[in-house]
Structure formats: C-alpha cells, structure tokens
C-alpha atoms as a PDB file:
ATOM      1  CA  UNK A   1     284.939 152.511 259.579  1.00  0.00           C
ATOM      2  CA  UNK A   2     287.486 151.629 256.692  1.00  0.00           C
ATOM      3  CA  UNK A   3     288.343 149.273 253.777  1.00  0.00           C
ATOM      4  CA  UNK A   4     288.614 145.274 254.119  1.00  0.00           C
ATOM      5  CA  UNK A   5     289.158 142.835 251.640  1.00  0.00           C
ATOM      6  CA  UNK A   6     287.522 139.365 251.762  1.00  0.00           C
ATOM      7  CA  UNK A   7     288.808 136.409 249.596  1.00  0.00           C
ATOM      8  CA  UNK A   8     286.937 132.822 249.928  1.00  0.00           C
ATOM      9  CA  UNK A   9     289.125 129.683 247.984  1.00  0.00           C
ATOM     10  CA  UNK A  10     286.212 127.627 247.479  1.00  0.00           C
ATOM     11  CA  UNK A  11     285.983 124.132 245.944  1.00  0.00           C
ATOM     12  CA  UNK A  12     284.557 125.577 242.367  1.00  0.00           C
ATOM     13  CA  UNK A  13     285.795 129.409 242.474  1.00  0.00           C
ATOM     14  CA  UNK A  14     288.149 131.880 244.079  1.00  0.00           C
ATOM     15  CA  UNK A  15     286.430 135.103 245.164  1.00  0.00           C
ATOM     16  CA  UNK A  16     287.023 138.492 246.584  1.00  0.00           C
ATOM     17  CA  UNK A  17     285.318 141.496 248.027  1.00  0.00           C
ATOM     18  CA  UNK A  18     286.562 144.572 248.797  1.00  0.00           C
ATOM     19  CA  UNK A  19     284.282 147.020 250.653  1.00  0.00           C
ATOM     20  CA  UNK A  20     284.331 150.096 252.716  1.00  0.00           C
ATOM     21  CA  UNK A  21     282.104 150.321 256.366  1.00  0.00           C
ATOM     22  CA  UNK A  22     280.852 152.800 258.218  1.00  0.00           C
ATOM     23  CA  UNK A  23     278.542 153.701 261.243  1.00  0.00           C
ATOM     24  CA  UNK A  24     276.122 150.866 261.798  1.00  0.00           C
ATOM     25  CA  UNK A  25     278.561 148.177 260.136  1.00  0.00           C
ATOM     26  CA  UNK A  26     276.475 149.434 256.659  1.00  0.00           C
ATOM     27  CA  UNK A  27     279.097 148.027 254.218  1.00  0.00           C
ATOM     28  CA  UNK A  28     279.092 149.390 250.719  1.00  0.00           C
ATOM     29  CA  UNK A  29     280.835 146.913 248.100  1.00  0.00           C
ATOM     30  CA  UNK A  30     283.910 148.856 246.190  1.00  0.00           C
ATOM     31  CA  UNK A  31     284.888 145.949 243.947  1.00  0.00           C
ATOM     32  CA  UNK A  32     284.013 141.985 243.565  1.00  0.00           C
ATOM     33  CA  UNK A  33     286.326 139.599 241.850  1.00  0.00           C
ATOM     34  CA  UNK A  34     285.352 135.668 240.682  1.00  0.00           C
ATOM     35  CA  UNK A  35     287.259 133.327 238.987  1.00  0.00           C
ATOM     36  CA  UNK A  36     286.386 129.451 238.708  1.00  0.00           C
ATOM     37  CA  UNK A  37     289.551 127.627 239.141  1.00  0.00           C
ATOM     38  CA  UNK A  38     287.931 124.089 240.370  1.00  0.00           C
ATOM     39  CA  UNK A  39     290.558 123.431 242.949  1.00  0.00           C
ATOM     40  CA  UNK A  40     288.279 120.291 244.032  1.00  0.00           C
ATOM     41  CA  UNK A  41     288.581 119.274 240.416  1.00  0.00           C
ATOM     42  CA  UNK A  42     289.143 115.038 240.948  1.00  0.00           C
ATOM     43  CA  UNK A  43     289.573 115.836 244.712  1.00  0.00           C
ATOM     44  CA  UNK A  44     287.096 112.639 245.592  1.00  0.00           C
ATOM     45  CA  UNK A  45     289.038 110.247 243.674  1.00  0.00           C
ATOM     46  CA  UNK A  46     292.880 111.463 244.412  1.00  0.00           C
ATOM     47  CA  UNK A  47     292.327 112.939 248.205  1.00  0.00           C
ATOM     48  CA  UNK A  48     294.693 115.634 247.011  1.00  0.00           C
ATOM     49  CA  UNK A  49     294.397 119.066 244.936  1.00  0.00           C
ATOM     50  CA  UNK A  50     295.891 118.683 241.628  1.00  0.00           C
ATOM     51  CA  UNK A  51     298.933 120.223 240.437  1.00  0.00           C
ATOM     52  CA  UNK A  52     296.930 122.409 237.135  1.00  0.00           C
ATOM     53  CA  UNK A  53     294.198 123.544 239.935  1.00  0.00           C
ATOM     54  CA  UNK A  54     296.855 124.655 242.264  1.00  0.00           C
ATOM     55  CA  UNK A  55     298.238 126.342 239.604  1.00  0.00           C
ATOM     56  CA  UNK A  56     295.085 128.264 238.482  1.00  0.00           C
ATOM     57  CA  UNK A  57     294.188 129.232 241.748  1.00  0.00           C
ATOM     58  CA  UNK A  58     297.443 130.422 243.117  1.00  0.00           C
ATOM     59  CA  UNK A  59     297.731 132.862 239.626  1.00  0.00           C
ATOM     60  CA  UNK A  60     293.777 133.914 240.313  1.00  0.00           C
ATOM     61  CA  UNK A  61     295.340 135.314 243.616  1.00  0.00           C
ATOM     62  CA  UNK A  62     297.925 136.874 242.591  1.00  0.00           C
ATOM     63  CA  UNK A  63     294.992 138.691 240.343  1.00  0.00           C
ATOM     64  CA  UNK A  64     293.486 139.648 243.395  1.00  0.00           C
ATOM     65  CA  UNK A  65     296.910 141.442 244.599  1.00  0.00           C
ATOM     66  CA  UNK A  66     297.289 143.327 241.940  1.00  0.00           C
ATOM     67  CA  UNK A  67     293.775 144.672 242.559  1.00  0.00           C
ATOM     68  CA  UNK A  68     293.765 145.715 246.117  1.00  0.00           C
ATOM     69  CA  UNK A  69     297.107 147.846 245.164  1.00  0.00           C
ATOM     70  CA  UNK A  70     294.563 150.221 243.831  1.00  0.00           C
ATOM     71  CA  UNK A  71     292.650 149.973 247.380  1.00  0.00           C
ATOM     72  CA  UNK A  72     294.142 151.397 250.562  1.00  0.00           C
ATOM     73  CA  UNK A  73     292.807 148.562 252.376  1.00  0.00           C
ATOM     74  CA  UNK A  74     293.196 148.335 256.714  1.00  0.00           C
ATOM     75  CA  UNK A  75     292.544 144.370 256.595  1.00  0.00           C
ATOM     76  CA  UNK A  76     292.485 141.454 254.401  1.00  0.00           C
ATOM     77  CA  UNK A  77     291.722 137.860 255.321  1.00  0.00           C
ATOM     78  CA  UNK A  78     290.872 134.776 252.795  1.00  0.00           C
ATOM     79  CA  UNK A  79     289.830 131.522 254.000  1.00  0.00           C
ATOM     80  CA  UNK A  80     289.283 128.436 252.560  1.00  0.00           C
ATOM     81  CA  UNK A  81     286.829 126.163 252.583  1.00  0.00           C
ATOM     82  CA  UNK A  82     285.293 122.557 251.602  1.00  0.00           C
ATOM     83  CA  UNK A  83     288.063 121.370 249.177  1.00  0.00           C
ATOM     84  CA  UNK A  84     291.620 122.905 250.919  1.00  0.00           C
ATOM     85  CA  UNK A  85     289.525 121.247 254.300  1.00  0.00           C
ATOM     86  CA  UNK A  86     289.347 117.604 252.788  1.00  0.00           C
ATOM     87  CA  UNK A  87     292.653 117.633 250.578  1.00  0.00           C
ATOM     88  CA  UNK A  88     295.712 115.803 252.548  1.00  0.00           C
ATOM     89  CA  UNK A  89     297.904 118.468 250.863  1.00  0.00           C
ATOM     90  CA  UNK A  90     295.659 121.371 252.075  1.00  0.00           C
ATOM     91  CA  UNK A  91     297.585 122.810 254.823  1.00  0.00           C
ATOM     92  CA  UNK A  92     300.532 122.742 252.571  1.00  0.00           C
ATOM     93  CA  UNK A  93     298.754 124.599 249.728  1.00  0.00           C
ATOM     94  CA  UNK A  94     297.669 127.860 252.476  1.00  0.00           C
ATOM     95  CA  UNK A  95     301.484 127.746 253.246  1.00  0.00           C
ATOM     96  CA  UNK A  96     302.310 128.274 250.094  1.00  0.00           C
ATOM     97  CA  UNK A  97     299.905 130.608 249.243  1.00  0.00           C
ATOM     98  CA  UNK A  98     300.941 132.676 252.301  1.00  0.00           C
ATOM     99  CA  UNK A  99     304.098 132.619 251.355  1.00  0.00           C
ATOM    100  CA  UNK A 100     303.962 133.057 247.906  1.00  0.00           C
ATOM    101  CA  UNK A 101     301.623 136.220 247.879  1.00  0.00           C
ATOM    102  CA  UNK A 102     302.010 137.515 251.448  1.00  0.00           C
ATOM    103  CA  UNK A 103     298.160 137.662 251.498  1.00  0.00           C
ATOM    104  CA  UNK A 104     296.815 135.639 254.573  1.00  0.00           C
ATOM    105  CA  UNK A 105     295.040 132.823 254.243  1.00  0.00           C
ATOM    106  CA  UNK A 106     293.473 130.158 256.865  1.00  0.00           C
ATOM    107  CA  UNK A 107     291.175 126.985 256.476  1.00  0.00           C
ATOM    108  CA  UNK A 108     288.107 127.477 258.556  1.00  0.00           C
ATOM    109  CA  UNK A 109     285.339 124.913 259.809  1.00  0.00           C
ATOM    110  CA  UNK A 110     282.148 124.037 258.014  1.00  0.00           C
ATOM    111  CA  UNK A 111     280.071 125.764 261.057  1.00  0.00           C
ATOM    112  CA  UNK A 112     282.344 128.706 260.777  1.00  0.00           C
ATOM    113  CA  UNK A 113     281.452 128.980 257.167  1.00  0.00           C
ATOM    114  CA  UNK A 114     278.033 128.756 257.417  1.00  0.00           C
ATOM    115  CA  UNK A 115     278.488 131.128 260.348  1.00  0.00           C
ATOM    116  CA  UNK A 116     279.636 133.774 258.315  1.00  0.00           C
ATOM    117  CA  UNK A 117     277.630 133.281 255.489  1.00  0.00           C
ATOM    118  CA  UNK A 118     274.445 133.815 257.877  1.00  0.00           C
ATOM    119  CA  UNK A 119     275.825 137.099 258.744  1.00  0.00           C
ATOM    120  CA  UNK A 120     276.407 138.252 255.786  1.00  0.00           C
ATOM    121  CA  UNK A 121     273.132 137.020 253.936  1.00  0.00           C
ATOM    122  CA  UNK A 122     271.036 138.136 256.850  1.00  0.00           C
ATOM    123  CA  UNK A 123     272.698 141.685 257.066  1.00  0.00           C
ATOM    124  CA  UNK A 124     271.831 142.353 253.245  1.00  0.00           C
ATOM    125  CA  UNK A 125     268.466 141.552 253.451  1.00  0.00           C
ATOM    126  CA  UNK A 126     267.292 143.025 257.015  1.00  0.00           C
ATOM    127  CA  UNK A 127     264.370 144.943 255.482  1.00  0.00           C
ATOM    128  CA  UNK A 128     263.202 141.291 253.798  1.00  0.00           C
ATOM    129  CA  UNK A 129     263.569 138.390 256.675  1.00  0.00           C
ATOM    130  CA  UNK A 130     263.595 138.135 260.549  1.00  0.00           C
ATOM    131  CA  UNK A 131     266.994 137.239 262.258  1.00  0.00           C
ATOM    132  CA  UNK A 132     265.312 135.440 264.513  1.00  0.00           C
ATOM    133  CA  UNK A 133     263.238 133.325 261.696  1.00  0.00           C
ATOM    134  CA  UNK A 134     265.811 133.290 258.646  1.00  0.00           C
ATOM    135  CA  UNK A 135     267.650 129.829 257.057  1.00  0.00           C
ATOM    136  CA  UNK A 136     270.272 130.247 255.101  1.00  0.00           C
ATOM    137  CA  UNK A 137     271.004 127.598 252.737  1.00  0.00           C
ATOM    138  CA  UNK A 138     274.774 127.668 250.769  1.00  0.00           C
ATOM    139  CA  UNK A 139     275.176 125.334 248.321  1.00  0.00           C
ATOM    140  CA  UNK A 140     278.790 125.485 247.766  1.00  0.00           C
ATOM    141  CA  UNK A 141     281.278 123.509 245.276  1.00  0.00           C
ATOM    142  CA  UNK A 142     281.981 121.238 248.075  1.00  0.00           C
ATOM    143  CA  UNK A 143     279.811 121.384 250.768  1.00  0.00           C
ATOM    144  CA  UNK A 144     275.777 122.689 251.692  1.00  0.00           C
ATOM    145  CA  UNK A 145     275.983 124.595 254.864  1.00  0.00           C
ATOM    146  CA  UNK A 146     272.876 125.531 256.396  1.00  0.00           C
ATOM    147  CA  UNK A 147     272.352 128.100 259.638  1.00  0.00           C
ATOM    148  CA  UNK A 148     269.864 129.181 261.600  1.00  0.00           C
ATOM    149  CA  UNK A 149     268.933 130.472 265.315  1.00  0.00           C
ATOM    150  CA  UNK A 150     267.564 128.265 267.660  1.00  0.00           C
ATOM    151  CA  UNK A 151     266.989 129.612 271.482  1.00  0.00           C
ATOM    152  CA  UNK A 152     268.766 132.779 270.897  1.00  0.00           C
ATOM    153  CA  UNK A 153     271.832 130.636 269.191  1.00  0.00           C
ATOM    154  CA  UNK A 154     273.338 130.226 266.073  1.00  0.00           C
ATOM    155  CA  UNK A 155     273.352 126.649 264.875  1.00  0.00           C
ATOM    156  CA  UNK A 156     275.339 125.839 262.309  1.00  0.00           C
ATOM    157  CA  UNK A 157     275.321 122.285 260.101  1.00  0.00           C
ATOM    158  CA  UNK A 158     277.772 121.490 257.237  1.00  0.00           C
ATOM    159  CA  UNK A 159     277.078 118.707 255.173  1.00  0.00           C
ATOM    160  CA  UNK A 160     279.262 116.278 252.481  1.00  0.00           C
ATOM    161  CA  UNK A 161     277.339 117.490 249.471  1.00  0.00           C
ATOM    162  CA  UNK A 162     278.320 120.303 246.998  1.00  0.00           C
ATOM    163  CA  UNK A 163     278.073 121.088 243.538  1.00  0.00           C
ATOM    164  CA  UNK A 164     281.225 119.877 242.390  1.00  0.00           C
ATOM    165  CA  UNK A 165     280.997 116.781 244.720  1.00  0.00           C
ATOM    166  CA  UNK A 166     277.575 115.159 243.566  1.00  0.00           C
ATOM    167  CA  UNK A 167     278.274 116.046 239.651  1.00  0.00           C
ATOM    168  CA  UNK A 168     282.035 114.609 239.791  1.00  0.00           C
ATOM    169  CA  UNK A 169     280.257 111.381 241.991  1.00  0.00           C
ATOM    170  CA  UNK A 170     277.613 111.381 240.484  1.00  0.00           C
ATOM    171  CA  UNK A 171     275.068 111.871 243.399  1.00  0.00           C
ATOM    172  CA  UNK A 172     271.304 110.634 242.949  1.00  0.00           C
ATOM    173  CA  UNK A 173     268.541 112.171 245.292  1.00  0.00           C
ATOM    174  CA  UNK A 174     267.879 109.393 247.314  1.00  0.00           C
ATOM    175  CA  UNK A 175     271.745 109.659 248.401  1.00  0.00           C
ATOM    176  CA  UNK A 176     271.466 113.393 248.671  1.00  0.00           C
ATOM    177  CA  UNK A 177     268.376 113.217 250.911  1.00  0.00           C
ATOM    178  CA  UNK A 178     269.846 110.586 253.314  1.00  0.00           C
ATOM    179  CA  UNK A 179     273.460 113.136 253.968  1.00  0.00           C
ATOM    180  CA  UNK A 180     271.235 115.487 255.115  1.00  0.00           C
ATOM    181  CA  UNK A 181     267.733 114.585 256.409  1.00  0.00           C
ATOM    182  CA  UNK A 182     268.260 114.680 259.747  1.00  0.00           C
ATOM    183  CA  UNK A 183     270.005 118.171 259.900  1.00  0.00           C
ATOM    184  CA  UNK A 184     266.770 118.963 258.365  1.00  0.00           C
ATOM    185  CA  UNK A 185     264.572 117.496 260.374  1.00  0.00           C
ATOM    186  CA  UNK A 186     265.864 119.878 262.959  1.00  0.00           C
ATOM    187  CA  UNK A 187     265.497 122.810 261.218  1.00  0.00           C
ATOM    188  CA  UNK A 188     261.545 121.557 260.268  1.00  0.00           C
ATOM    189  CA  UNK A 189     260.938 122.022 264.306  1.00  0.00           C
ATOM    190  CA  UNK A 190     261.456 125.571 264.353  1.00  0.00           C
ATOM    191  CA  UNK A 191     259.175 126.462 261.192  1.00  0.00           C
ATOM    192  CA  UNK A 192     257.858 128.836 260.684  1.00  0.00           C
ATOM    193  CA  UNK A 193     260.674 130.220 258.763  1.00  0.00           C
ATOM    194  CA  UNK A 194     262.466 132.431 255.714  1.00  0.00           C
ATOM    195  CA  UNK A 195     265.170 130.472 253.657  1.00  0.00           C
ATOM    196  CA  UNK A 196     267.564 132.475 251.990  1.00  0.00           C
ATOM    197  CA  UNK A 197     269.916 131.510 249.611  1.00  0.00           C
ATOM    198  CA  UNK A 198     273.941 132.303 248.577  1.00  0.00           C
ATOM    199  CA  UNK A 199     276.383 130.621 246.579  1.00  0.00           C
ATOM    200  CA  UNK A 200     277.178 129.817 242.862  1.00  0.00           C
ATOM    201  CA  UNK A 201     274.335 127.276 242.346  1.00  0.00           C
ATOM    202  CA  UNK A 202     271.473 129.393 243.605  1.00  0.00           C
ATOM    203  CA  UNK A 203     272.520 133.205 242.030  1.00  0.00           C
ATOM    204  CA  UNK A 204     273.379 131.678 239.172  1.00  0.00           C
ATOM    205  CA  UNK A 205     269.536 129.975 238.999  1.00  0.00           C
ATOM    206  CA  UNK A 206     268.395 133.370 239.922  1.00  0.00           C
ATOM    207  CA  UNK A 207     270.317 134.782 236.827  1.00  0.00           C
ATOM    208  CA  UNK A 208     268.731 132.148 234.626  1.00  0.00           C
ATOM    209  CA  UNK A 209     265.361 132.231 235.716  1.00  0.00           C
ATOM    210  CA  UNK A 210     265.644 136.558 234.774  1.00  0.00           C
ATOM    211  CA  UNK A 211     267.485 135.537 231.403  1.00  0.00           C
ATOM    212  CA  UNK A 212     270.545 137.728 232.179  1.00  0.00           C
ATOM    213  CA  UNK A 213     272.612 138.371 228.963  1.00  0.00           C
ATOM    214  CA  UNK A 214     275.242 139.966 231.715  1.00  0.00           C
ATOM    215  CA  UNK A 215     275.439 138.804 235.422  1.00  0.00           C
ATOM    216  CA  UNK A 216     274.184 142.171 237.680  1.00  0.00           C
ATOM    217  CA  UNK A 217     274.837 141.218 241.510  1.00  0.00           C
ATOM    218  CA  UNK A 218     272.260 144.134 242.229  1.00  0.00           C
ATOM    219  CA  UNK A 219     268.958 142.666 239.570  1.00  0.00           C
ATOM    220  CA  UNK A 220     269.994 139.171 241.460  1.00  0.00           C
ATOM    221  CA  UNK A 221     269.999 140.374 245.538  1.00  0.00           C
ATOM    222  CA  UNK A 222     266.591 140.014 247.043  1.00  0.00           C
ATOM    223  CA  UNK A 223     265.050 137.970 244.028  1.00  0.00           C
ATOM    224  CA  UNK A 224     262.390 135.177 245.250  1.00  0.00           C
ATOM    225  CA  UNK A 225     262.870 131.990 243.886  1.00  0.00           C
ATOM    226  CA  UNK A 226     259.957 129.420 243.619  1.00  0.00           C
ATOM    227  CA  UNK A 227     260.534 125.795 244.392  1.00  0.00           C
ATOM    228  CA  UNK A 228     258.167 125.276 241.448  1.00  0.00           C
ATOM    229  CA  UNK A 229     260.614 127.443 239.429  1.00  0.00           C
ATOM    230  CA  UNK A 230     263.893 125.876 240.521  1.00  0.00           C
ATOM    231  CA  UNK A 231     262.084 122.565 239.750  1.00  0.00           C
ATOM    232  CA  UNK A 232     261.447 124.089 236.537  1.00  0.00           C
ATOM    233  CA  UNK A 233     264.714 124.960 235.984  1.00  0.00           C
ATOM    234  CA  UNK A 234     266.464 121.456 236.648  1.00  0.00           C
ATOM    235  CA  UNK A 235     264.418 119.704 234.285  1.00  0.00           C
ATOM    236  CA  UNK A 236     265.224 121.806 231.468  1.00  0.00           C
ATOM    237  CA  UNK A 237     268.962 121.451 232.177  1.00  0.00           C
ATOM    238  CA  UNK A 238     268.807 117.829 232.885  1.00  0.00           C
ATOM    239  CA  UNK A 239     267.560 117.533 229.541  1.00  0.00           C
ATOM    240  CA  UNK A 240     270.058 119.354 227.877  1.00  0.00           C
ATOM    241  CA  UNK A 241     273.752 118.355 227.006  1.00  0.00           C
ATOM    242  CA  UNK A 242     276.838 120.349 228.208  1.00  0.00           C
ATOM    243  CA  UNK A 243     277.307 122.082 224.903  1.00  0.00           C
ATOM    244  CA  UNK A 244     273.952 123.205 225.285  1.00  0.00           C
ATOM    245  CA  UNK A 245     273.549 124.660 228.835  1.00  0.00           C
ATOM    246  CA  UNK A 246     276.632 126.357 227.672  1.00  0.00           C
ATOM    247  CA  UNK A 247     274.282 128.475 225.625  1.00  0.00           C
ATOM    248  CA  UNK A 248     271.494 129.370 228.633  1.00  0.00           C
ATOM    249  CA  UNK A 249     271.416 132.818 229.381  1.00  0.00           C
ATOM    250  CA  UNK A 250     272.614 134.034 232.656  1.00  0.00           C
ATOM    251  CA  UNK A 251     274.931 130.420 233.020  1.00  0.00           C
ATOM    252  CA  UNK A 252     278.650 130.977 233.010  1.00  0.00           C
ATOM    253  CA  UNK A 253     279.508 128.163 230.565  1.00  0.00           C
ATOM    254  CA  UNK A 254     282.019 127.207 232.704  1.00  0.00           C
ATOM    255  CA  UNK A 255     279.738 125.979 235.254  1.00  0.00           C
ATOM    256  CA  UNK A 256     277.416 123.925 232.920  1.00  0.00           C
ATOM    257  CA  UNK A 257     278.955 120.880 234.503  1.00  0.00           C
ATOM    258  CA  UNK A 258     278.352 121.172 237.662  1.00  0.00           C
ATOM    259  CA  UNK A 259     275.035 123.432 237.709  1.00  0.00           C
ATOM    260  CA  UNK A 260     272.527 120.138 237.600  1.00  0.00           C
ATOM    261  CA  UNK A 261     274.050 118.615 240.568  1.00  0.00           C
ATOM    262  CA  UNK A 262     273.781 121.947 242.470  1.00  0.00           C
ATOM    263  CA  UNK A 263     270.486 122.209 241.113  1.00  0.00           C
ATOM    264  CA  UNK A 264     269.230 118.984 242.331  1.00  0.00           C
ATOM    265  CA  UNK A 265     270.906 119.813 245.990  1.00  0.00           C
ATOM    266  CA  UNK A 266     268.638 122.580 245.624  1.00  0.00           C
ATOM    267  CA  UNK A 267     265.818 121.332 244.663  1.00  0.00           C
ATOM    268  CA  UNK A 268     266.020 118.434 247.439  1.00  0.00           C
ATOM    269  CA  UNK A 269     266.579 120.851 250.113  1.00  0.00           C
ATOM    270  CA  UNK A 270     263.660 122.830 249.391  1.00  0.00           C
ATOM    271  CA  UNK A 271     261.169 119.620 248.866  1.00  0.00           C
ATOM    272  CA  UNK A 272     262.493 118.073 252.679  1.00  0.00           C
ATOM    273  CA  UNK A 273     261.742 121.338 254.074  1.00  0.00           C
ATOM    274  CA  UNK A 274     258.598 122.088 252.234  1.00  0.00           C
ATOM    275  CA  UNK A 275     258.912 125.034 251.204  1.00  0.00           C
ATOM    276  CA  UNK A 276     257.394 127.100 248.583  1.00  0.00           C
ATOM    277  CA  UNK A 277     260.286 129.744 247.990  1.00  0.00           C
ATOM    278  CA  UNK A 278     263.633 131.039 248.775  1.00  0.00           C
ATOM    279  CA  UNK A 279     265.201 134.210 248.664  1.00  0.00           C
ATOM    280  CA  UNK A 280     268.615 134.450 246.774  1.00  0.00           C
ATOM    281  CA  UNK A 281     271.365 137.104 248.515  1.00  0.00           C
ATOM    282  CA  UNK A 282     274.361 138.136 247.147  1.00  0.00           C
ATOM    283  CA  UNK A 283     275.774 138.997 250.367  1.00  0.00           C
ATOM    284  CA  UNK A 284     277.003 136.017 251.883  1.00  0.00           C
ATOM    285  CA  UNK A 285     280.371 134.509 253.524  1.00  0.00           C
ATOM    286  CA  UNK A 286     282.982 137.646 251.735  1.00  0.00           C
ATOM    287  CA  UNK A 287     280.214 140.120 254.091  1.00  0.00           C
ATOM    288  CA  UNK A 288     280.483 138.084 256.806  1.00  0.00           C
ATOM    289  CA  UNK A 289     283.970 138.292 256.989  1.00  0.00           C
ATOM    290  CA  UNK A 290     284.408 141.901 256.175  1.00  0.00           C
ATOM    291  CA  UNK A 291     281.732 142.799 258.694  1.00  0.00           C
ATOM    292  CA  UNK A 292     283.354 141.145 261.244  1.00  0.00           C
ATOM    293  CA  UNK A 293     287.156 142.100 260.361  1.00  0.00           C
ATOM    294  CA  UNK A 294     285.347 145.896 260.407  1.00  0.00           C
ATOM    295  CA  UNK A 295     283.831 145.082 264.132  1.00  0.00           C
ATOM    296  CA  UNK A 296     287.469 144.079 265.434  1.00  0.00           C
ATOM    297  CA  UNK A 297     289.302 146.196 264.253  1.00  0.00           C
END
C-alpha cells in the first residue's frame, strides 16, 4: 500500500499518474496530468531533440513537481521512451532532466514498454479479457508496441512506426504493413485472441467516435471499438484539412496533425490481424509502472 507517481516522456506528450494501492495491487488513480510537448518534433530528419521541444518538455515537468508537492508520494519514476531512445542527445537530455528537477528519470527498451503497458492495460480490464488471450496494441508518438503471452511468457515486439513518425515521414500503408507483418504474423498463430488498445491515437478515436465535448478517462476505459468504425473514422479525417479536424469533437486540436497517421497504424494493424474490434484502456504503461513500483516496494 501507498502513493506512486508515474511520468512517461513520450515522443508526442509528457504524462503523469499519481495513484494510491492497496491490498490486491487495486490502484485507484488520485490525479493524471498530459501535456503534448512533441519532443520527436523533426527528430527523423535532425537525429537530435530540438532545442524549443527540450524546452517545453523540461517546463511540463517541472509542472508535474509542483503537483506531487500536494501528494505525499513513497515513489516516483518517469521513463522515456521512443524519441529520448533514438535521439543522439538523449542520454544527455535524462541528465539534465535529473538534474534539473531532482525527479528520476531513465530511458527504457521498446519490450520493456510494451511490457508495462500490458500490465497495466490488462489489470484495468480483468473483468473484460483473459490474461492468457489478451493483445495489447500501443500506438505511441514514436513507436507501436504490441504484447502478448505465448507458452506462459510475455512476448514483447516494438516496432519503427508511431504517430508522429509516419505523419512527419509521411508513411503510406504498404510501408506500414511491411515494418510490421511479420511480428504479426506471430501473433496470428496464437488466435484466438482479445486486442486491447492504449495510447493517444486509439483513446483519442474512442473520444471521437462518443463525440466528447470534454475528454472523461472513465466514459473512454472499456469502450469497444469496431474496425469498421476506426475505418470510418480515418476516412472522414483524411478528408478533412488541419483547420478542420481541429474542430472534431473529442480531438485535442493539437493532435490534428498527427491523428491520421496514427489512425492509419491503426487501422492496418487491425486489417493484418483480422479483427473485428478492439477494446480501448486507459490504463496502460503510467499503471504498469506504478503497479510494479507498489509490488517492490
């Protein structure tokens, strides 16, 4: 039992959950913070993080100090993922941060990413999926990771396609498809199965698919999405220009850019695997790691 605090420096957003646990690991969220501050912003084309997205991200930190003052907290851990990974300065960036805010930071893996995001997606939704049977699909600014159990083991994959990647490259498809068919084709072998969804990309399609005037994490947890909905979905947003998805209800304007290309990750993902549905889970990575700061403590 106690109070941990979970930050994740993705590619498209900094994030942080702070939560209190108690007997059975049952964790019970106390506050969530999310900021986009696109520290993959031109990442592809420079190979380092830009000076401006440094900048945003370190002050959305400091945010997040200020807010667990009000939170007698036992732990804290952020870790960062796809971008701070593949950025030559990356290393040097979690320095500073560590030593600028005294809140500690680490880069972790792909596989430990999707790792934790299984446990945390398939610990909010035990009364909906299997363990044993459950896929969990994060689409991420950066990077897709998707996990599963195989013989009585996690298997994790982590593949070179996120949101922000494919819209800043421009990613068809066909090139989508080929980075990660045969991750897939492994995960095909073990049907049948439950997919289940985190990240930006796929709550956010859950949010516009229920017409949300105001993002609610708990109308969004547990929602089914169709493939023919998410299909749905991306062809009315390809069609539209920025200034326009700006305007769709339950979209954060500022992720209008980048919300086709996730789309279309999705919606290729879910056509390889042939599946009809997925369910979206707003427990995902920030669970994972408070559950298991909360189990070593």
């Amino acid at each position: 039992m106690g109070i941990y605090a979970s930050l994740d420096l993705g590619t498209n957003s900094v994030r942080m959950l702070v939560a209190e646990t108690s007997t059975g690991n049952t964790i019970n969220v106390l506050k969530r913070y999310t900021k986009i501050t696109r520290i993959g912003e031109e990442l592809k084309d420079r190979g380092r993080l830009k000076g401006v997205a440094k900048e945003r991200t370190l002050a959305a930190i400091f945010e997040c100090k200020q807010i667990l003052e009000n939170f007698n907290v036992d732990r804290i851990l952020g870790v960062a993922t796809s971008a701070v990974r593949d950025a030559v300065d990356g290393r040097e960036f979690i320095e500073l941060i560590n030593r600028e805010t005294g809140m500690p930071f680490e880069i972790i893996s792909g596989k430990r990413e999707a790792k934790l995001s299984f446990y945390g997606a398939v610990g909010g939704l035990l009364e909906m999926v299997s363990r044993d049977k459950a896929v969990v699909i994060d689409i991420g600014g950066g990077s897709t990771e998707l996990t599963y159990i195989d013989r009585q083991q996690i298997k994790a994959q982590s593949f070179q396609v996120g949101a922000v990647r494919c819209a800043e490259g421009d990613y068809s498809c066909q090139r989508i498809s080929e980075t990660i068919r045969s991750g897939l084709n492994r995960i095909k072998a073990n049907s049948p199965l439950q997919f289940i969804g985190v990240g930006g990309t796929i709550t956010t399609l859950a949010a516009v698919k229920m017409k949300l005037s105001q993002y609610n994490p708990d109308l969004i947890h547990g929602t089914v999405l169709e493939t023919a909905t998410v299909n749905e979905i991306y062809n009315q947003l390809n069609q539209m220009t920025l200034e326009e998805r700006k305007c769709v209800k339950g979209l954060q304007p500022e992720r209008a850019d980048i919300i086709v290309a996730g789309t279309l990750i999705l919606q290729t993902v879910l056509d390889m695997l042939g599946t009809e549905e997925i369910i979206v889970s707003e427990s995902d990575l920030l669970h994972g790691i408070v559950s298991e700061l909360s189990q070593s403590s």
